[in-house]
C-alpha atoms as a PDB file:
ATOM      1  CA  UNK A   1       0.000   0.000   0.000  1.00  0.00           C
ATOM      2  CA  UNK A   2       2.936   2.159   0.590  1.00  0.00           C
ATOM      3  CA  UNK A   3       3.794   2.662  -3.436  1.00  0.00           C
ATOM      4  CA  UNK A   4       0.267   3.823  -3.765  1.00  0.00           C
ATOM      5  CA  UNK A   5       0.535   6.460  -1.511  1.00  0.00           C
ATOM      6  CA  UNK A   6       3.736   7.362  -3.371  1.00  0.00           C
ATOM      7  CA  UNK A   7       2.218   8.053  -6.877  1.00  0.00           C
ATOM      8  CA  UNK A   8       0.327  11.364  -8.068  1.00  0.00           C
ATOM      9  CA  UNK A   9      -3.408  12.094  -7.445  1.00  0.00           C
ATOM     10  CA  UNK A  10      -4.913  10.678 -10.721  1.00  0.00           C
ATOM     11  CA  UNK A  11      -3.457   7.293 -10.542  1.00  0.00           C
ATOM     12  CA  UNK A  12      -4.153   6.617  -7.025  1.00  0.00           C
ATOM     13  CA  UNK A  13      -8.070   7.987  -7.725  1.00  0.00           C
ATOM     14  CA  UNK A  14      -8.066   5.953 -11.272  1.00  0.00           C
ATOM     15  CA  UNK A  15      -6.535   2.712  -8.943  1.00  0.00           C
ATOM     16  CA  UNK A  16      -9.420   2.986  -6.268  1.00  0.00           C
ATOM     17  CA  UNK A  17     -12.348   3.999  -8.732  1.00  0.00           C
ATOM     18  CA  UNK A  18     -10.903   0.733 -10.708  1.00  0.00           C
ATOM     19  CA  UNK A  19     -11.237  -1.464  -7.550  1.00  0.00           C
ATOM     20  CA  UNK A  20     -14.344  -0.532  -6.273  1.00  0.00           C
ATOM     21  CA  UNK A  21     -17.639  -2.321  -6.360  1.00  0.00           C
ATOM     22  CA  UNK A  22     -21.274  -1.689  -5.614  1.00  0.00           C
ATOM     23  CA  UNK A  23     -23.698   1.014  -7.032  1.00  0.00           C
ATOM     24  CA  UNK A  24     -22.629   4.277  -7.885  1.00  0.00           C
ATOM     25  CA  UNK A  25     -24.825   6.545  -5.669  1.00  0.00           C
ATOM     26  CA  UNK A  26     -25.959  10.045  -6.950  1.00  0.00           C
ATOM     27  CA  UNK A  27     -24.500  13.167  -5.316  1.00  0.00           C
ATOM     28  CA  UNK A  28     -20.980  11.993  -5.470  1.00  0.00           C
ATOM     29  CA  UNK A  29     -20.079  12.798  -9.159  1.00  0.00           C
ATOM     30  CA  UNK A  30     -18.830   9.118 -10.234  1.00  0.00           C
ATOM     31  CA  UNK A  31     -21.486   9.049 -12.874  1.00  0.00           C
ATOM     32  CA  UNK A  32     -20.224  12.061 -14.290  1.00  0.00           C
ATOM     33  CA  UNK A  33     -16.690  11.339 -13.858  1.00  0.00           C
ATOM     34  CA  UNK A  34     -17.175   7.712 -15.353  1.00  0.00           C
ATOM     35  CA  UNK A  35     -18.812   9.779 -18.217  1.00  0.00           C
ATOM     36  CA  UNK A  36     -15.742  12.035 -18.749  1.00  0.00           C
ATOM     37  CA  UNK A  37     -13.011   9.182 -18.802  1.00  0.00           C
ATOM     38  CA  UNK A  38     -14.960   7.168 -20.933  1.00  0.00           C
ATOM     39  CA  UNK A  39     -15.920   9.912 -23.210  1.00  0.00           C
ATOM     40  CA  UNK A  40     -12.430  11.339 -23.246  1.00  0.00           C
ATOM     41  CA  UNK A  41     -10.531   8.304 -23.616  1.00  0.00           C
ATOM     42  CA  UNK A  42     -13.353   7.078 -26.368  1.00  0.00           C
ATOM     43  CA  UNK A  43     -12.592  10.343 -28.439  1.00  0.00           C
ATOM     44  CA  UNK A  44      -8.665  10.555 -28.067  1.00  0.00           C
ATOM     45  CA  UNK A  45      -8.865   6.931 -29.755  1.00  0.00           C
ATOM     46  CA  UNK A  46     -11.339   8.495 -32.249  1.00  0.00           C
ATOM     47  CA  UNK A  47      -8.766  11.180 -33.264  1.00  0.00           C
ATOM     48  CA  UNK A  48      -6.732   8.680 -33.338  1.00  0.00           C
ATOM     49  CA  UNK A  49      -8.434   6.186 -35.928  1.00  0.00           C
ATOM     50  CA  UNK A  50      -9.319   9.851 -38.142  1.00  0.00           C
ATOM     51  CA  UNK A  51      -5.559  10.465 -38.252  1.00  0.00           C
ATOM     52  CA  UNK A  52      -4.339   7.012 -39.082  1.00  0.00           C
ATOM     53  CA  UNK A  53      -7.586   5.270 -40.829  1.00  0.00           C
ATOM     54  CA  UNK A  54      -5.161   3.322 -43.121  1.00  0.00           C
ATOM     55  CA  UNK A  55      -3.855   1.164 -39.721  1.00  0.00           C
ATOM     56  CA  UNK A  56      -6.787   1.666 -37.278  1.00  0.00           C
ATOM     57  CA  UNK A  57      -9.537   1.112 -39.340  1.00  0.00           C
ATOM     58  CA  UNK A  58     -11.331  -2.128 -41.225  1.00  0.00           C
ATOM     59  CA  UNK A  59     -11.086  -1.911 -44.978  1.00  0.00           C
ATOM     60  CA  UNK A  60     -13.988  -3.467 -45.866  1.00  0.00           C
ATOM     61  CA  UNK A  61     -16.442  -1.340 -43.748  1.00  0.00           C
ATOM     62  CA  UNK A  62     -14.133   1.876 -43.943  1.00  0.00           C
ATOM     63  CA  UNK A  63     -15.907   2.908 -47.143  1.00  0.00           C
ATOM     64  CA  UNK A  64     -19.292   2.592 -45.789  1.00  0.00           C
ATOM     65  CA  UNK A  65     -18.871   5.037 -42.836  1.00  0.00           C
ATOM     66  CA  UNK A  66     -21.310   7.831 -42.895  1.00  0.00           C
ATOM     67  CA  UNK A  67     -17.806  10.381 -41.875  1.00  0.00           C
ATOM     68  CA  UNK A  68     -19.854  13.507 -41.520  1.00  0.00           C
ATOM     69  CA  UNK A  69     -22.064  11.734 -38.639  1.00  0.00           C
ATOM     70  CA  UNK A  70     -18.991  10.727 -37.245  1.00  0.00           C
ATOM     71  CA  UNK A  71     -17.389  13.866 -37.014  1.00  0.00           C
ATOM     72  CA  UNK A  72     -20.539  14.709 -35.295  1.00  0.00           C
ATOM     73  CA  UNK A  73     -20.519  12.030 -32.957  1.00  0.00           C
ATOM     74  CA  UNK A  74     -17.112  12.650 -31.813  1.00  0.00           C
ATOM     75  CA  UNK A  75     -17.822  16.838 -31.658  1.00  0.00           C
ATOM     76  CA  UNK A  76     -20.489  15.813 -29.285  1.00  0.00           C
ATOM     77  CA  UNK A  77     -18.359  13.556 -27.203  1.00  0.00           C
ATOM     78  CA  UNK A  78     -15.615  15.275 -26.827  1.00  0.00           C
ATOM     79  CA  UNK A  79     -18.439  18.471 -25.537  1.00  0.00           C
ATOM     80  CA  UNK A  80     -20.321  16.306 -23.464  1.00  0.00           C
ATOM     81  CA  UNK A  81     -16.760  15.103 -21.440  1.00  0.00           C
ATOM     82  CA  UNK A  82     -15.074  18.495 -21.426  1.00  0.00           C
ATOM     83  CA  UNK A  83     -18.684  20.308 -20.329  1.00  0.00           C
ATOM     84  CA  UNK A  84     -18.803  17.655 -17.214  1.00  0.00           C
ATOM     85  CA  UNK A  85     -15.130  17.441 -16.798  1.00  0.00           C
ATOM     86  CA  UNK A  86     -15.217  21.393 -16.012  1.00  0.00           C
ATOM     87  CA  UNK A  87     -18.103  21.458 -13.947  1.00  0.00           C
ATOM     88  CA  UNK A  88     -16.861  18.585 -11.554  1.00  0.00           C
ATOM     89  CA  UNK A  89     -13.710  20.903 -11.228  1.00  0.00           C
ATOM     90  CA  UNK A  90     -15.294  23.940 -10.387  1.00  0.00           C
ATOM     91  CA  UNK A  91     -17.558  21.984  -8.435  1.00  0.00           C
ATOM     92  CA  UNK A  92     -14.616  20.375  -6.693  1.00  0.00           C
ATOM     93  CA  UNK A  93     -15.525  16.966  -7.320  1.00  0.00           C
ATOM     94  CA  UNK A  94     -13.623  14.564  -8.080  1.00  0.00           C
ATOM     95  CA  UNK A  95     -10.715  16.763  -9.087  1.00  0.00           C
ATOM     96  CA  UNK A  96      -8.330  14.693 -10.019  1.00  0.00           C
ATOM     97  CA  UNK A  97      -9.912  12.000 -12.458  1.00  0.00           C
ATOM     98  CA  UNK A  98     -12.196  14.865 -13.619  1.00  0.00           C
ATOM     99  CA  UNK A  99      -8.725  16.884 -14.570  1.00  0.00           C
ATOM    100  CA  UNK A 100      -7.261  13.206 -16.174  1.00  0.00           C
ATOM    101  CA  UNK A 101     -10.440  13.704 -18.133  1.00  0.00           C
ATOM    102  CA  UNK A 102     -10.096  17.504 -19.311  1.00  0.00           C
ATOM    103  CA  UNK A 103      -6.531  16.452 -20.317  1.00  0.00           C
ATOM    104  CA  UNK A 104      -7.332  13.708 -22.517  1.00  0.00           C
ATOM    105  CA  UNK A 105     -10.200  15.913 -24.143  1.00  0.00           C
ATOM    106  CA  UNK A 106      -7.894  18.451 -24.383  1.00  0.00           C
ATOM    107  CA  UNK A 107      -5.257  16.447 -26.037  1.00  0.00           C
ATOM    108  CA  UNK A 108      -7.785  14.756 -28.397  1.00  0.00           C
ATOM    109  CA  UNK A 109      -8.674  18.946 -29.551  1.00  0.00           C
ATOM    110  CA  UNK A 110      -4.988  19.882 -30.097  1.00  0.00           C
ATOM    111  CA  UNK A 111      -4.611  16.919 -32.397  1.00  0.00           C
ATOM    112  CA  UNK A 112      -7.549  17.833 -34.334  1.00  0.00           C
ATOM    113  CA  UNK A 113     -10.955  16.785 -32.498  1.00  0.00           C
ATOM    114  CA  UNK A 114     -13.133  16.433 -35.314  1.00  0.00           C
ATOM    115  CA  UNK A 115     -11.906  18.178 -38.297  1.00  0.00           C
ATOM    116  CA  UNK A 116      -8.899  15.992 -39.032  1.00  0.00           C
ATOM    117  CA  UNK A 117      -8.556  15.989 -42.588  1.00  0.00           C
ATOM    118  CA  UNK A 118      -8.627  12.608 -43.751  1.00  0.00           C
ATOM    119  CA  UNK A 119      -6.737  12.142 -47.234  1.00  0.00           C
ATOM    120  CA  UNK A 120      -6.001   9.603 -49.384  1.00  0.00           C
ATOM    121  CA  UNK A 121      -3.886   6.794 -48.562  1.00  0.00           C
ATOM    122  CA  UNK A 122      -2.752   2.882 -49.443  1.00  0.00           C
ATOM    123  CA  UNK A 123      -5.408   0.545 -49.926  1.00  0.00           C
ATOM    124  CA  UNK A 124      -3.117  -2.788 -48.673  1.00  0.00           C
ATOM    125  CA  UNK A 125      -1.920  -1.775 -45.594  1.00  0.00           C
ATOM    126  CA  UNK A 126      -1.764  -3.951 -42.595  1.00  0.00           C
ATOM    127  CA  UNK A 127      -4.184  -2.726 -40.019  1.00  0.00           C
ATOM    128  CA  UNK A 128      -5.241  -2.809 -36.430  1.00  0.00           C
ATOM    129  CA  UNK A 129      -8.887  -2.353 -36.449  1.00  0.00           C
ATOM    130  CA  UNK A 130      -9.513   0.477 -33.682  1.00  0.00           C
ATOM    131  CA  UNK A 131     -12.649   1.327 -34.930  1.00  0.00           C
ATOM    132  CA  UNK A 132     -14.411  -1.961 -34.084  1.00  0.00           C
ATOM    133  CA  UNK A 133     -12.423  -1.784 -30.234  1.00  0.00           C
ATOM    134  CA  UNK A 134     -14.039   1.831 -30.018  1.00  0.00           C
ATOM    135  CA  UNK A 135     -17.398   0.262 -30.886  1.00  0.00           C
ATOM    136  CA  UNK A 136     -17.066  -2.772 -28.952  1.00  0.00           C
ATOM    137  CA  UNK A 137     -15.633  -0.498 -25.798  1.00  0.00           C
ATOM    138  CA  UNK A 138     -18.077   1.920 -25.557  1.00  0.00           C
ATOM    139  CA  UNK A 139     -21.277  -1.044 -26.313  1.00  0.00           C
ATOM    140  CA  UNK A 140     -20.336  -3.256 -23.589  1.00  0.00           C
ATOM    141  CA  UNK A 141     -18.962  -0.612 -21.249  1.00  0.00           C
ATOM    142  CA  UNK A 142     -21.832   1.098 -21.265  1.00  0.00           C
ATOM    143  CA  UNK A 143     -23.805  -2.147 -20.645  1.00  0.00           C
ATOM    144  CA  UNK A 144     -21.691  -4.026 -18.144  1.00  0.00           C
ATOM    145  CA  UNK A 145     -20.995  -1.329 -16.128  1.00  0.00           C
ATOM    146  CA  UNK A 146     -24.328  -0.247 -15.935  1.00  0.00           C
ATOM    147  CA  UNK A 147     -25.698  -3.686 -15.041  1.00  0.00           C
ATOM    148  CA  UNK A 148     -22.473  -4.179 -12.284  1.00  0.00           C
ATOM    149  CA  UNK A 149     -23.107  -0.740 -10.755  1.00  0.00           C
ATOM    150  CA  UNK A 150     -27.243  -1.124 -10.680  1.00  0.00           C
ATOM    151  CA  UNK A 151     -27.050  -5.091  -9.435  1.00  0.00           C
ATOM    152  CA  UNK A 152     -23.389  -5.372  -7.718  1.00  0.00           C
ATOM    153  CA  UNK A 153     -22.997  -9.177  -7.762  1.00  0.00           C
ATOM    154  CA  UNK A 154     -20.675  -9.094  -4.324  1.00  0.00           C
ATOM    155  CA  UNK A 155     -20.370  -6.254  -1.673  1.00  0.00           C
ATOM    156  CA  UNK A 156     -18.133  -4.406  -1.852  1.00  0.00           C
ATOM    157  CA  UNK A 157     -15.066  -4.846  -0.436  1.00  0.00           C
ATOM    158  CA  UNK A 158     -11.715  -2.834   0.345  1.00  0.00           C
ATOM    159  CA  UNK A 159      -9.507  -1.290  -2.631  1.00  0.00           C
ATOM    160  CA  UNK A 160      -6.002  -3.791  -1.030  1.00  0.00           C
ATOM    161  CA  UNK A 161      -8.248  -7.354  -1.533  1.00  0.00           C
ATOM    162  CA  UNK A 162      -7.352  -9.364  -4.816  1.00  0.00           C
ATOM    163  CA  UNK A 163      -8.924  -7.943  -7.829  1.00  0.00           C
ATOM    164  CA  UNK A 164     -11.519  -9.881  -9.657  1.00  0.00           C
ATOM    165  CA  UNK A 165     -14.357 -11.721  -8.697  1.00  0.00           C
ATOM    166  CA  UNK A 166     -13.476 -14.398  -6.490  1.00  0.00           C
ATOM    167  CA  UNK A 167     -15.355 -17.011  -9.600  1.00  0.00           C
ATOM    168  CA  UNK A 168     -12.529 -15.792 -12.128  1.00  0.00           C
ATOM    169  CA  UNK A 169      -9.515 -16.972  -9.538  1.00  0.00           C
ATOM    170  CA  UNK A 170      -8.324 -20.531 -10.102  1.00  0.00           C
ATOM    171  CA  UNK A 171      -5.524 -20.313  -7.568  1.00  0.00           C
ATOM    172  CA  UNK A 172      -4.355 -18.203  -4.558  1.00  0.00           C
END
């Protein structure tokens, strides 16, 4: 417990909201701040993907995205996390993970947000497929976390016990 202590603000506030369990209870500004790092770190991928579609996107579906919509999309992310982001800080709430937040909206404006320019590029290039994680990430975080914050399925415990649910360990 002693290198925790030892580390700045954010991580030690990102390693405890990562451990705990149970229902998020209104009033204490973790449904916001879960809103701002996912948003934020949803969106810095995005900017990501529009600056490099040739390696972070699928070929075969790249052609069919509606880009416009998606610029629109991501404009509205990357306002919904930096709008909440800047409230919980002049609220004082959550300051730290709520600042993590701002940064990585911040970061994902200075490289573009979304009016990267995307241009022409290879056709047979390897690729990574980002687009489908950002999909897939965002889908079943929004419902897993919603159904293990509304119906826990242990109590919660303290942030130093083994992570995991105690079904997933095969050994001590």
């Amino acid at each position: 417990m002693e290198v925790i202590r030892s580390v700045p603000t954010a991580v030690r506030d990102t390693h405890r909201l990562l451990c705990s369990s149970g229902e998020l209870k209104p009033g204490r500004a973790m449904i916001t701040t879960f809103m701002t790092l996912g948003l934020g770190t949803l969106s810095l991928l995005a900017v990501l993907a529009f600056h490099y579609p040739q390696y972070l996107t699928t070929p075969d579906i790249r052609q069919k995205y509606p880009v416009e919509l998606l610029r629109y999309v991501l404009f509205g992310a990357l306002l919904v996390a930096g709008v909440l982001s800047v409230v919980n800080l002049v609220r004082r709430r959550r300051r730290s993970l709520n600042a993590l937040a701002l940064g990585l909206v911040a970061v994902a404006v200075a490289w573009g947000g979304s009016a990267v320019p995307v241009g022409d590029f290879p056709k047979h290039t390897p690729y990574i497929g980002l687009d489908w994680f950002i999909i897939d990430l965002l889908l079943s975080g929004l419902i897993f976390v919603a159904i293990e914050k509304a119906v826990p399925w242990t109590r919660p415990r303290p942030c130093s016990a083994a992570p995991g649910r105690p079904i997933w360990r095969t050994s001590r």
